[in-house]
N, C-alpha and C. Protein backbone atom coordinates (compact mmCIF):
# COMPACT_ATOMS: atom_id res chain seq x y z
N UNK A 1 -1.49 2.58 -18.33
CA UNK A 1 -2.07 1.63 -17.41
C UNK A 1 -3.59 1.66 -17.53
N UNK A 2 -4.05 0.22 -17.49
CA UNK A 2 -5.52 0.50 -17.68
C UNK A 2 -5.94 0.88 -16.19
N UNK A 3 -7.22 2.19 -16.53
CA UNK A 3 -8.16 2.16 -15.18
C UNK A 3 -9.33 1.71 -15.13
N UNK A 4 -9.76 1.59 -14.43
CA UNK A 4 -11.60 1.05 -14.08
C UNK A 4 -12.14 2.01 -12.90
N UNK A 5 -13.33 2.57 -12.99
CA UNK A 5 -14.17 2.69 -11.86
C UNK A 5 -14.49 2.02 -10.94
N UNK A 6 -14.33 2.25 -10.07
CA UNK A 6 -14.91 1.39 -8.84
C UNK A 6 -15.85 1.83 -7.75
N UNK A 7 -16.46 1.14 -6.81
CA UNK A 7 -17.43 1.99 -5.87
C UNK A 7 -16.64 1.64 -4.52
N UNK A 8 -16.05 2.22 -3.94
CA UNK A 8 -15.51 1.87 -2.63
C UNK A 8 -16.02 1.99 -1.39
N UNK A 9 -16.14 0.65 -0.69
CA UNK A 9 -17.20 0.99 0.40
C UNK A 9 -16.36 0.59 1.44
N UNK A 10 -16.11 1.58 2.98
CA UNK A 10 -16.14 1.25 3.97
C UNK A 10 -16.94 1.29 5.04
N UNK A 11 -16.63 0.24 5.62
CA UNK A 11 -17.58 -0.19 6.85
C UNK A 11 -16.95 -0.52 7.91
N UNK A 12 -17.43 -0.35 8.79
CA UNK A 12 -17.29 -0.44 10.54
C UNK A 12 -17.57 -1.46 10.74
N UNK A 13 -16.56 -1.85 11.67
CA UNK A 13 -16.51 -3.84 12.57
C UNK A 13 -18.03 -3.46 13.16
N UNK A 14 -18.68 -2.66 13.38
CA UNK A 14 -20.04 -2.38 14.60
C UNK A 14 -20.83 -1.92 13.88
N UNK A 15 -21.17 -1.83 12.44
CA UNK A 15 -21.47 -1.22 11.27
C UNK A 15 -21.87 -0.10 11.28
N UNK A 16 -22.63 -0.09 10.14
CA UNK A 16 -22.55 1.24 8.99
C UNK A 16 -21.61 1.30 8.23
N UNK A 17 -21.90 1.59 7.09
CA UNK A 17 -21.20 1.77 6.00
C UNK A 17 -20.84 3.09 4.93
N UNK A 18 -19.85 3.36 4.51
CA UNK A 18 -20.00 4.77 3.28
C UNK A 18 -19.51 3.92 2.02
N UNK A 19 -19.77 4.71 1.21
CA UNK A 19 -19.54 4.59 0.00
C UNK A 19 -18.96 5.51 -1.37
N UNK A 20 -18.07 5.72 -1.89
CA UNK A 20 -17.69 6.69 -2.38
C UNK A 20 -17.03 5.83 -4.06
N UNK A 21 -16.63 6.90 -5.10
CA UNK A 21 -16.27 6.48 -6.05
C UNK A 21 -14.84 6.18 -6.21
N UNK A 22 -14.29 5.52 -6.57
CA UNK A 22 -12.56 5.26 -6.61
C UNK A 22 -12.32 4.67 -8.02
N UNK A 23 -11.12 4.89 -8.63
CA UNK A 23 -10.32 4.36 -9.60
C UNK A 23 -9.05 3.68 -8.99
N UNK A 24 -9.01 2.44 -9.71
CA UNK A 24 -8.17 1.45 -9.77
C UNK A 24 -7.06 1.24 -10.85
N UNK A 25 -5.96 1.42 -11.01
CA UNK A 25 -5.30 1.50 -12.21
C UNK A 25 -4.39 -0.06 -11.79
N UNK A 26 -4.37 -0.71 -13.14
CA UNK A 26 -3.81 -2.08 -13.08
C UNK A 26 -2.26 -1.97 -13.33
N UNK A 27 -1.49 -2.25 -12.54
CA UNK A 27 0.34 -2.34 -12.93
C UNK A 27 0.85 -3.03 -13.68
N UNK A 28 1.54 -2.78 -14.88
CA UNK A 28 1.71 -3.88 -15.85
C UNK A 28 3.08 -4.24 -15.21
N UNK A 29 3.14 -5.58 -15.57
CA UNK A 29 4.13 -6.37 -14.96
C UNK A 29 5.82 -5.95 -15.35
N UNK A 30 6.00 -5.26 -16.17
CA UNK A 30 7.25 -4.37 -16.31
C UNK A 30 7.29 -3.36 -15.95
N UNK A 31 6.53 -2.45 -15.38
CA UNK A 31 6.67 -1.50 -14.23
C UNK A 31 6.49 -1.96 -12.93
N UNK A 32 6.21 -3.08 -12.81
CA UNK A 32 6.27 -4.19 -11.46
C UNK A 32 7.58 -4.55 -10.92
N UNK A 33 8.21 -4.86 -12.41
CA UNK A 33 10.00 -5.25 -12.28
C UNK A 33 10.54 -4.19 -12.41
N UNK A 34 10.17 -2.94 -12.74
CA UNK A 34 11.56 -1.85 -12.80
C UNK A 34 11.64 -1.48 -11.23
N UNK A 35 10.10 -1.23 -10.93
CA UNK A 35 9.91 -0.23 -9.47
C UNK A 35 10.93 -1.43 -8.38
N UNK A 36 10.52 -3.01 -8.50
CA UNK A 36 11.20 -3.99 -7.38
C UNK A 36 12.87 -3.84 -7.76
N UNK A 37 13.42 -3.77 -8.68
CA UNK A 37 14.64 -3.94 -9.40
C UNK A 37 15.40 -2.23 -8.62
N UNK A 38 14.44 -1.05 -9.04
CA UNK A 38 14.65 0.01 -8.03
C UNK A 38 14.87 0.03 -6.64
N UNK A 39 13.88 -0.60 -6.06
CA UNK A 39 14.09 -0.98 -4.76
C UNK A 39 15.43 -1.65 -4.24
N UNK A 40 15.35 -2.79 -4.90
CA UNK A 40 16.34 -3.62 -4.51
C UNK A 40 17.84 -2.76 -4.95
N UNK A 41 18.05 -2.51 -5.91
CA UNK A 41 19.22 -1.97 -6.36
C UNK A 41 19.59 -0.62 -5.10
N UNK A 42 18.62 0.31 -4.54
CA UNK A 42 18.77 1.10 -4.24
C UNK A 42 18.63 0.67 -2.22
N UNK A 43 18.55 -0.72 -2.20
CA UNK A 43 19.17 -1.04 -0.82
C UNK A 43 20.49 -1.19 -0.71
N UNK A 44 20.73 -1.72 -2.17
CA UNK A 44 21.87 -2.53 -2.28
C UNK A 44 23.30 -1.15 -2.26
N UNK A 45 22.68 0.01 -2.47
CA UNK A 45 23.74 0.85 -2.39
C UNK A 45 23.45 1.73 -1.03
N UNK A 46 22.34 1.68 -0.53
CA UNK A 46 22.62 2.42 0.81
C UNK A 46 23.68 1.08 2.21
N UNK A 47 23.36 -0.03 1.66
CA UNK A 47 23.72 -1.27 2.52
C UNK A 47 25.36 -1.30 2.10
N UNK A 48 25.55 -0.89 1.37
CA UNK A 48 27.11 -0.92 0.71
C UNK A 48 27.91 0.76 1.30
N UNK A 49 26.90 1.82 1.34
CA UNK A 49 27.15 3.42 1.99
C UNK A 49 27.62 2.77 3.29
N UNK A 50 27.00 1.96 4.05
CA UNK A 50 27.20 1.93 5.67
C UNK A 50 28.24 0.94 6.24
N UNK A 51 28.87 0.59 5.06
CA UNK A 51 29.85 -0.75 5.56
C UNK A 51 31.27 -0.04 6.09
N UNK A 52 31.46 1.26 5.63
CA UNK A 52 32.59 1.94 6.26
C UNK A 52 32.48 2.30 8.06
N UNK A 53 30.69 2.37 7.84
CA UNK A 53 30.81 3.05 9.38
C UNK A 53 30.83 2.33 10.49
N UNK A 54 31.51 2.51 11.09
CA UNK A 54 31.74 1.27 12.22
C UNK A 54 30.82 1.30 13.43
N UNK A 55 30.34 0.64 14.09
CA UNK A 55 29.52 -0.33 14.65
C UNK A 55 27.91 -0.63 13.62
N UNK A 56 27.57 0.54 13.66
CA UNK A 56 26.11 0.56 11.83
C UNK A 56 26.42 -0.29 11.03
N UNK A 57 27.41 -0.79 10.72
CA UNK A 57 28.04 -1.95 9.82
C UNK A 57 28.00 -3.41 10.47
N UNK A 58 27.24 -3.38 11.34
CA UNK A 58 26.75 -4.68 11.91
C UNK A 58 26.11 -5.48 11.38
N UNK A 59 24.88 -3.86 12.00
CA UNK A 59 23.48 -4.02 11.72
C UNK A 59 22.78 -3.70 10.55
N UNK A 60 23.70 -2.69 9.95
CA UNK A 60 22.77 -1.79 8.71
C UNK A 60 22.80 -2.34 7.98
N UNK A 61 23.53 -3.00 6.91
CA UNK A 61 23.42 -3.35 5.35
C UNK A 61 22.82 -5.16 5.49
N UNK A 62 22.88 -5.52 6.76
CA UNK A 62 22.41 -6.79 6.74
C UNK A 62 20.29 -6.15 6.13
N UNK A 63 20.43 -5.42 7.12
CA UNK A 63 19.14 -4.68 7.54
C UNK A 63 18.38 -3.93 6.47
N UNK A 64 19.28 -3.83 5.68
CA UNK A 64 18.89 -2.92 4.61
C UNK A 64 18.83 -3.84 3.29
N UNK A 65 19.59 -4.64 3.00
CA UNK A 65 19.61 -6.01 2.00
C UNK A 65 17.88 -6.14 2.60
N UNK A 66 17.36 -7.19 3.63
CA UNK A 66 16.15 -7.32 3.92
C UNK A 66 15.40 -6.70 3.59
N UNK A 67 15.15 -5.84 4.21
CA UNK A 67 13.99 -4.90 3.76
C UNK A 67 14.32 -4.39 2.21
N UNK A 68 14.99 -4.02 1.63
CA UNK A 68 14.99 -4.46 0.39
C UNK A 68 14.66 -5.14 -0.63
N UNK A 69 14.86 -6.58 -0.05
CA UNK A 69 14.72 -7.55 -0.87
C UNK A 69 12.74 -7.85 -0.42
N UNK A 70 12.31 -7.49 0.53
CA UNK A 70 11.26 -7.98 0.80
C UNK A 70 10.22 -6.44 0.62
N UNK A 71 10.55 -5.58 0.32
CA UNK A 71 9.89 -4.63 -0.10
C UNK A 71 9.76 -4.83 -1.91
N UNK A 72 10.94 -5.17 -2.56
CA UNK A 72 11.00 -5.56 -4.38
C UNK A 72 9.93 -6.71 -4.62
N UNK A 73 9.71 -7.90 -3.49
CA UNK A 73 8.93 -9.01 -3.54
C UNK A 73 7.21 -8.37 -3.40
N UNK A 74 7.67 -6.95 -2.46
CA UNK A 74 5.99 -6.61 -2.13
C UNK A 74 5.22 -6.20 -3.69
N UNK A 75 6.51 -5.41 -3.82
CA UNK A 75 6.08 -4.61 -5.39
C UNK A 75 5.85 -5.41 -7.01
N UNK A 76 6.69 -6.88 -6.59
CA UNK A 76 6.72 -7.57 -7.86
C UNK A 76 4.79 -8.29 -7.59
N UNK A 77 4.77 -8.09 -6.58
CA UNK A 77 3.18 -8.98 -5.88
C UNK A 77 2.21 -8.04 -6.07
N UNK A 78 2.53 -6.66 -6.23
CA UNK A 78 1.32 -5.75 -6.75
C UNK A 78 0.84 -5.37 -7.88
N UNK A 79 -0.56 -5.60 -7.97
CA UNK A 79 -1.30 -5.84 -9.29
C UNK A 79 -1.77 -4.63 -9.83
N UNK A 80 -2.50 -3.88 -8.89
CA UNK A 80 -3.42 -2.41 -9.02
C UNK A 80 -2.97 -1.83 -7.83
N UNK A 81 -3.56 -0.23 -8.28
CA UNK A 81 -3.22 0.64 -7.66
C UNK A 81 -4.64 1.46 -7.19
N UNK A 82 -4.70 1.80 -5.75
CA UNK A 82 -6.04 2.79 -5.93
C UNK A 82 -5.41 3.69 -5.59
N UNK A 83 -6.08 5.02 -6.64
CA UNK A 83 -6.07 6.39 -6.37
C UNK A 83 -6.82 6.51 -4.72
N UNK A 84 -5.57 7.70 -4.44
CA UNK A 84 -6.11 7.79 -3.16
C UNK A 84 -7.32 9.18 -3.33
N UNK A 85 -8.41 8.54 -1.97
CA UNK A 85 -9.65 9.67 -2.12
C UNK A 85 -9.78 9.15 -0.73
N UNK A 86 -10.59 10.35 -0.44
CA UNK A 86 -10.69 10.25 1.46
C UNK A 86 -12.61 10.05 1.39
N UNK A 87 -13.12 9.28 2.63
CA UNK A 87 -14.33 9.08 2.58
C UNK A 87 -14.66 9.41 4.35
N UNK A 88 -15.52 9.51 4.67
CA UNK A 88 -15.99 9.74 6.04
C UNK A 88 -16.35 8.52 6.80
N UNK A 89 -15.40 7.98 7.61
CA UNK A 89 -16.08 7.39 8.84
C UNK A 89 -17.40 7.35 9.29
N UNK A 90 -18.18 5.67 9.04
CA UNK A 90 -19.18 5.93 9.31
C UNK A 90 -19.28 5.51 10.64
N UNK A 91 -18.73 5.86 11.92
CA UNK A 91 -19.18 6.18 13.55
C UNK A 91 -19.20 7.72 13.16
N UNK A 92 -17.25 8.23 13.16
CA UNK A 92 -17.76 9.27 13.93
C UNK A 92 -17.37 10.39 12.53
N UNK A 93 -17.53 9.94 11.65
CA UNK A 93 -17.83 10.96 10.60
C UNK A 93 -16.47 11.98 9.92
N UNK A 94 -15.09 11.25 10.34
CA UNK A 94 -13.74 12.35 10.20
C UNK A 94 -13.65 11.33 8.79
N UNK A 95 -13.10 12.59 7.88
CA UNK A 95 -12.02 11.65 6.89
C UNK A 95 -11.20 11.23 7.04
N UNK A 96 -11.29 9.97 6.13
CA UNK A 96 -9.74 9.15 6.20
C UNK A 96 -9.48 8.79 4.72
N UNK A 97 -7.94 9.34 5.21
CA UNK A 97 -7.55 8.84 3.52
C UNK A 97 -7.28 7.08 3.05
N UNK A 98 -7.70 6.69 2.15
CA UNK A 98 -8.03 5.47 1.48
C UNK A 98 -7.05 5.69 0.39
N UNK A 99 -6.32 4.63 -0.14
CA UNK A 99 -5.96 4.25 -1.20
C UNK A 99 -4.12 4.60 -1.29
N UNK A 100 -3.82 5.16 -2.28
CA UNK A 100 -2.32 5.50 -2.39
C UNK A 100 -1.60 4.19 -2.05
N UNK A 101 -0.24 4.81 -1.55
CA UNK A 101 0.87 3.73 -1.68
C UNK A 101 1.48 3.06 -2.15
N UNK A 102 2.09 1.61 -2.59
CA UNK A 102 2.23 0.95 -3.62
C UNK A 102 1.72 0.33 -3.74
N UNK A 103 0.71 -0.15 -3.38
CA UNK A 103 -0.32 -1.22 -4.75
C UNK A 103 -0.75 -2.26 -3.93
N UNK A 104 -1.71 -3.35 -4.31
CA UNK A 104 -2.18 -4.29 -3.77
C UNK A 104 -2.01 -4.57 -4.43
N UNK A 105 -1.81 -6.40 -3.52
CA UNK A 105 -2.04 -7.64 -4.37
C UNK A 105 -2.98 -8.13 -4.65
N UNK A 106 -3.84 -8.03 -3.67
CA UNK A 106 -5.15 -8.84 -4.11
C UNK A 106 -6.35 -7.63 -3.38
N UNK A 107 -6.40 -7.17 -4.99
CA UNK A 107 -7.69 -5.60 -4.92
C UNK A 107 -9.16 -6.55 -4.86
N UNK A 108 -9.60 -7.73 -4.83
CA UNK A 108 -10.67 -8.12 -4.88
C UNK A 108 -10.85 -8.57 -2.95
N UNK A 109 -9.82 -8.31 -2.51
CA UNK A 109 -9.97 -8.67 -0.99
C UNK A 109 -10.43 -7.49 -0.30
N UNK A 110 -10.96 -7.58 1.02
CA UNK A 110 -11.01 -6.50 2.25
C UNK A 110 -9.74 -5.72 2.66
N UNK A 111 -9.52 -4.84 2.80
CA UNK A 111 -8.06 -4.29 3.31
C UNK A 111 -9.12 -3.46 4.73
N UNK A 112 -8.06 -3.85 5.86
CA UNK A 112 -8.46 -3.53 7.12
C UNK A 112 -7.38 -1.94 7.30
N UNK A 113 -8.31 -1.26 7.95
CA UNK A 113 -7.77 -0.09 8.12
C UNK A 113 -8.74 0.34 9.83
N UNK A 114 -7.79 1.75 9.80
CA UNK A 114 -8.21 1.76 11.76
C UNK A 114 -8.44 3.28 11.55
N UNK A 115 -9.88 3.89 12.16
CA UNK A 115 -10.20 5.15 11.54
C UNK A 115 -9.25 6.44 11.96
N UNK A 116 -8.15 7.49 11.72
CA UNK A 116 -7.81 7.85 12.12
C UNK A 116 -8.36 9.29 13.05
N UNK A 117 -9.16 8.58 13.53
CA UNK A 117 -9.81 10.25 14.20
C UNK A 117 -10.24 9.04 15.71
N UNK A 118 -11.16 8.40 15.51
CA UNK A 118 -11.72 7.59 16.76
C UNK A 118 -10.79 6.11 16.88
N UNK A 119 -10.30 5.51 16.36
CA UNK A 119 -9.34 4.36 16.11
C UNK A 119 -10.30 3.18 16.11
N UNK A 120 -11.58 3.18 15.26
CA UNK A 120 -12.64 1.87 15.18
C UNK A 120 -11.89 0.98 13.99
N UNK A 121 -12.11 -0.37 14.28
CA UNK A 121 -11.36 -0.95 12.83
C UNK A 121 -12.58 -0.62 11.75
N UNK A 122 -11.93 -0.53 11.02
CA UNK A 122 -13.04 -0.63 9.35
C UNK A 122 -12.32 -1.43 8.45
N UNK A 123 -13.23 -1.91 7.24
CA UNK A 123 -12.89 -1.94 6.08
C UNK A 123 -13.02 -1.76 4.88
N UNK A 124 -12.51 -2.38 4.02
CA UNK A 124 -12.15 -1.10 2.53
C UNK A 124 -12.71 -2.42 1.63
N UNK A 125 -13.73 -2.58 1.49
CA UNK A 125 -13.95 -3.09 0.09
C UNK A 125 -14.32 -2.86 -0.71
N UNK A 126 -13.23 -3.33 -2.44
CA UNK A 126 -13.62 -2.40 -3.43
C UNK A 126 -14.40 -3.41 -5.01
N UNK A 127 -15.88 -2.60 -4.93
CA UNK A 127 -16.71 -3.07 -5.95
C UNK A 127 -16.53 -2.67 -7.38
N UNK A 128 -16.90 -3.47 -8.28
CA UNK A 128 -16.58 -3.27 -9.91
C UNK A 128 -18.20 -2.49 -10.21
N UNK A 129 -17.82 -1.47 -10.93
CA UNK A 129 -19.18 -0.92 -11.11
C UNK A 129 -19.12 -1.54 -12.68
């Protein structure tokens, strides 16, 4: 997967800002379809586990098809990945971890995040160095 450097800056709805270094790794579009194809396949057998159990067999495999199918759509929609790295809150100065998970779709946008130490909104925008 290709990576790039990046400069990642968050900032406070009431400002101030930090800034720290991050890598971005790009998802090639066939590890896009195996990971959604994973997903989905692997609702499709817990949603099929719960059809014996009676009353869970209502609710579950309807429940589990869904989120399935709309978690494979999240992953076929993700482009890059940021390595996760933690940066300091600029109010009240706690780390918060940034990045991880499965992937964004659109890494050239703001991603809103809520600081986990004081709960100020911030956001995550990430620059091409």
């Amino acid at each position: 997967m290709p990576e790039r450097r990046v400069t990642v800056v968050l900032s406070s709805t009431d400002g101030g800002e930090v800034r720290g270094d991050g890598v971005v790794r790009e998802i090639a579009a066939s590890t896009r379809a195996l990971r959604a194809s994973g997903f989905l396949l692997g609702a499709l057998v817990l949603a099929a586990a719960l059809i014996p159990i009676p009353i869970i067999h209502f609710i579950g495999p309807p429940a589990l098809l869904v989120a399935g199918l709309v978690t494979a759509v999240r992953q076929l929609l993700a482009v890059a990945h940021l390595a996760p790295l933690r940066l300091a809150c600029p109010k009240c100065g706690a780390a918060n971890r940034i990045g991880g998970g499965v992937g964004m779709a659109h890494p050239e946008r703001p991603i809103a995040l809520t600081c986990e130490s004081c709960r100020r909104g911030l956001s995550v925008v990430l620059v091409r160095d």
